[in-house]
Protein backbone atom coordinates (compact mmCIF):
# COMPACT_ATOMS: atom_id res chain seq x y z
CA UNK A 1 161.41 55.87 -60.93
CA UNK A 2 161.56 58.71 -63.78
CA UNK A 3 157.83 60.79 -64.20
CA UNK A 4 157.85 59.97 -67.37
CA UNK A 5 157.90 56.38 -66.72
CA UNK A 6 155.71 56.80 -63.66
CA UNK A 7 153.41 58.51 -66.04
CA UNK A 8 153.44 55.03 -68.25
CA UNK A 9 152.51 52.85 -65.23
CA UNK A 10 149.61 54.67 -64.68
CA UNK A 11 148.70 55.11 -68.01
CA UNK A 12 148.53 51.04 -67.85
CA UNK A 13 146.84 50.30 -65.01
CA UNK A 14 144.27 53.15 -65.93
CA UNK A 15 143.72 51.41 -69.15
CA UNK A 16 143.58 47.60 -67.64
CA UNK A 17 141.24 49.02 -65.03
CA UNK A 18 138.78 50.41 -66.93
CA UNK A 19 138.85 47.94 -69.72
CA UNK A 20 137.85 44.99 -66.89
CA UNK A 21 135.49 47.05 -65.01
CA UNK A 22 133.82 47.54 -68.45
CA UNK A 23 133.70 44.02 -69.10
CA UNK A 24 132.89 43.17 -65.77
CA UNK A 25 129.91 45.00 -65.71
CA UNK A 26 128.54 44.58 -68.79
CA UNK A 27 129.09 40.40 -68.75
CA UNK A 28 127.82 40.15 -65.12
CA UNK A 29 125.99 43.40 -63.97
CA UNK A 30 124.27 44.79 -67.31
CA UNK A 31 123.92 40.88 -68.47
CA UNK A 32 124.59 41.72 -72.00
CA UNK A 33 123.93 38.50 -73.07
CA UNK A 34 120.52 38.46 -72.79
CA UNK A 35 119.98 41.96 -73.42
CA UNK A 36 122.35 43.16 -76.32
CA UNK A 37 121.98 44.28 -79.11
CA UNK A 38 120.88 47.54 -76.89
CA UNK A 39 120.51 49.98 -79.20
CA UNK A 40 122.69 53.15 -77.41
CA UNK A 41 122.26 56.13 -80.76
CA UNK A 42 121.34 55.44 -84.41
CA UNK A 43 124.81 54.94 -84.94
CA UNK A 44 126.11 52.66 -81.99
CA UNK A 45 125.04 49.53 -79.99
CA UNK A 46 126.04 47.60 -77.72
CA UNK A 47 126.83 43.97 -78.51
CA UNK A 48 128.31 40.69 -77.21
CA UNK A 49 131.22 39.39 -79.47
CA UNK A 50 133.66 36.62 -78.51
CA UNK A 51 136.82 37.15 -80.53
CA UNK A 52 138.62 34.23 -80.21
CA UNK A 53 141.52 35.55 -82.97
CA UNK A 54 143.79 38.61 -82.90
CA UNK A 55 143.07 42.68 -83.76
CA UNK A 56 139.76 43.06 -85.89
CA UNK A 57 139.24 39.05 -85.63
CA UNK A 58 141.80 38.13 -88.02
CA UNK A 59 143.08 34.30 -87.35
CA UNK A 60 139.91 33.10 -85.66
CA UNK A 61 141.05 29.70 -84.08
CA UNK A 62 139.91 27.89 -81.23
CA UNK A 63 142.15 25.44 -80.65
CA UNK A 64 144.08 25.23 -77.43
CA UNK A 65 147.67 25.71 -79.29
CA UNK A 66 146.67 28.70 -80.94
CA UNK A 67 145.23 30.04 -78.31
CA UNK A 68 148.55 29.09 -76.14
CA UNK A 69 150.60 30.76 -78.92
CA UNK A 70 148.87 33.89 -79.04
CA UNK A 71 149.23 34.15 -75.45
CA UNK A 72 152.98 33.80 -75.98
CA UNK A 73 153.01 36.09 -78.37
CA UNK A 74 151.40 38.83 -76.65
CA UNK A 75 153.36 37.21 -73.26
CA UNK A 76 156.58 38.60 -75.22
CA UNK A 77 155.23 41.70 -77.03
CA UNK A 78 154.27 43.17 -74.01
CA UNK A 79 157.61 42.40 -72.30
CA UNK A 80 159.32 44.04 -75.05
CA UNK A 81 156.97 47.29 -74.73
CA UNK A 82 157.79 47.48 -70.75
CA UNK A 83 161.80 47.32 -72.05
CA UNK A 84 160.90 50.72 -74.75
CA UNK A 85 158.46 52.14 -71.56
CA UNK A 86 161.53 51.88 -69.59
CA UNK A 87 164.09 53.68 -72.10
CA UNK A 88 161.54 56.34 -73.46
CA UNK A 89 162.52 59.88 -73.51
CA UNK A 90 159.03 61.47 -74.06
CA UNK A 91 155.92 61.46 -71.64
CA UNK A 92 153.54 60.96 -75.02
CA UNK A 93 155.52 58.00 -75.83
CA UNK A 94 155.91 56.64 -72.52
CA UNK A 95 152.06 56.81 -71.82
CA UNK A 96 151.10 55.77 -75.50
CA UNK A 97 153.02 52.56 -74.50
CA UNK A 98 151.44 52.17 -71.20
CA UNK A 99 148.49 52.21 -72.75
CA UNK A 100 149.44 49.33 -75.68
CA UNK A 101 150.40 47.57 -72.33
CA UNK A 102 147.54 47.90 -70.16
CA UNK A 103 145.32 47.31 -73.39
CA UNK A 104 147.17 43.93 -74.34
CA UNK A 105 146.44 42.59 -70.38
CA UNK A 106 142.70 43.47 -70.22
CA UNK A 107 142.53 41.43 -73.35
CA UNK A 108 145.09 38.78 -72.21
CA UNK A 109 143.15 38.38 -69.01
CA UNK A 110 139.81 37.65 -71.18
CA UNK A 111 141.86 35.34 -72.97
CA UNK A 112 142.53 33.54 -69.96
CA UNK A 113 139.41 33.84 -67.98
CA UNK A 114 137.00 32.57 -71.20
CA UNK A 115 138.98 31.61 -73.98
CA UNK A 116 138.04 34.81 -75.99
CA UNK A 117 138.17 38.81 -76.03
CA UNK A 118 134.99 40.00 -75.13
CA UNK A 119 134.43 42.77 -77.13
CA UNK A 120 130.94 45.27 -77.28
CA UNK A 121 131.06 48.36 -78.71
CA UNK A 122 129.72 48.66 -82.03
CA UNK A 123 129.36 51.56 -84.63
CA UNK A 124 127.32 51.34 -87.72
CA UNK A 125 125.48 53.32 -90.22
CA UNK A 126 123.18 52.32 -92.90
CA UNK A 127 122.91 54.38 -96.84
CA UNK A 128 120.58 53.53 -98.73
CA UNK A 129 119.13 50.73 -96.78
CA UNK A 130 122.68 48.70 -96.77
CA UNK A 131 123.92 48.39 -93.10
CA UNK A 132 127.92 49.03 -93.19
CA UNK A 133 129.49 47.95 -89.50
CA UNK A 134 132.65 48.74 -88.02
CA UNK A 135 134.52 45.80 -86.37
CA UNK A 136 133.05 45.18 -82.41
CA UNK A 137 135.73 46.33 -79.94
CA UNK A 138 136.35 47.20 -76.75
CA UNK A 139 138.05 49.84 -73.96
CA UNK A 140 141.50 47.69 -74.78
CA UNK A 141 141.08 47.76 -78.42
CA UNK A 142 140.33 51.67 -77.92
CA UNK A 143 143.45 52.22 -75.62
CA UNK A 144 146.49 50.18 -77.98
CA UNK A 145 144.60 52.18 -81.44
CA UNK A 146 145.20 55.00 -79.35
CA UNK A 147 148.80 54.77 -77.83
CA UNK A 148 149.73 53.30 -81.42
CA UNK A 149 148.18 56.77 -82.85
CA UNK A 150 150.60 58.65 -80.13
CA UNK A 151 153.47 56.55 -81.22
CA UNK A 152 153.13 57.58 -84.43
CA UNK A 153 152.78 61.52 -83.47
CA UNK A 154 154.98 61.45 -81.47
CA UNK A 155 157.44 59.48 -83.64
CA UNK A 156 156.62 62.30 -86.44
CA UNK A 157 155.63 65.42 -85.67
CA UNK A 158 156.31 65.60 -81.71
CA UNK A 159 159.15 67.74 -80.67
CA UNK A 160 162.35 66.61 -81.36
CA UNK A 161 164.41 65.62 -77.88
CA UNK A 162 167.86 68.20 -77.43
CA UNK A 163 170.92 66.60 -79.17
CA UNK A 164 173.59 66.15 -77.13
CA UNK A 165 176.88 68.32 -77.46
C-alpha cells in the first residue's frame, strides 16, 4: 500500500470515527433531544435535526424506495471515490477523498441505523431583529465540504505532478 493512499484510509476512518462518536454522544450521552437547542455562543447551537433527504435537505422523502435509492446511490458514489483514492497521485487529493468517503459512511450508517442523518450543529446570526440560519450539519457534512474544498485546490492551484519524458 502507497503513503499516499495509506494517508486516505486514515483520513476515512478518522472522519467516520469522529463523525459517530459525535453522534453517539450527543443522541445517547448528552441526550440532545431533550436538551437542545443548547445555546453553545451567540452565534451557534446545538440542535437535533433528522434529515431524511440529501446535502442541505434537498429531496426530503421518507419513503422506503427513496430512502433505498439514496443508499444506492451513495452505495456506488463511494465505490467510485475508493477507485480515484486508489489511482491518486497527490496526498491532498488522496486524503480530501478519504475524507468524502469516511463522511458519506457516518451518514450512510445514520441512514441505516434511524432512517435519517442526524445532524446538530447550527450557526446563526440575527440583524436587525431577523434571525438568518445556516443549514444544521454535522462532523460528515464538515469532512466531504472539506475534502470537496481540497479537491478543488488541489485540482487548481496545487502543484502540478512531473510530466513524464
Amino acid at each position: 500500500m502507497t503513503a499516499p493512499l495509506r494517508s486516505g484510509l486514515i483520513a476515512a476512518v478518522v472522519t467516520l470515527i469522529l463523525d459517530q462518536a459525535s453522534k453517539l454522544w450527543l443522541l445517547n450521552i448528552f441526550d440532545i433531544a431533550h436538551r437542545a437547542p443548547v445555546h453553545v455562543t451567540p452565534f451557534f447551537d446545538l440542535v437535533l435535526a433528522w434529515n431524511i433527504g440529501i446535502s442541505f435537505g434537498w429531496l426530503q422523502n421518507d419513503s422506503q424506495m427513496a430512502q433505498l435509492s439514496l443508499m444506492a446511490i451513495k452505495a456506488i458514489a463511494v465505490v467510485l471515490l475508493a477507485i480515484w483514492m486508489a489511482r491518486s497521485q497527490t496526498v491532498l487529493a488522496t486524503v480530501a477523498l478519504g475524507m468524502i468517503i469516511g463522511g458519506a459512511i457516518g451518514n450512510a450508517i445514520d441512514r441505516l441505523a434511524y432512517g435519517a442523518v442526524v445532524d446538530f450543529a447550527l450557526f446563526h446570526i440575527e440583524i436587525g431583529g431577523q434571525s438568518y440560519n445556516w443549514y444544521v450539519f454535522n462532523i460528515a457534512d464538515v469532512a466531504i465540504v472539506a475534502g470537496v474544498a481540497a479537491l478543488l485546490y488541489d485540482s487548481f492551484i496545487g502543484v502540478p505532478a512531473a510530466k513524464a519524458p
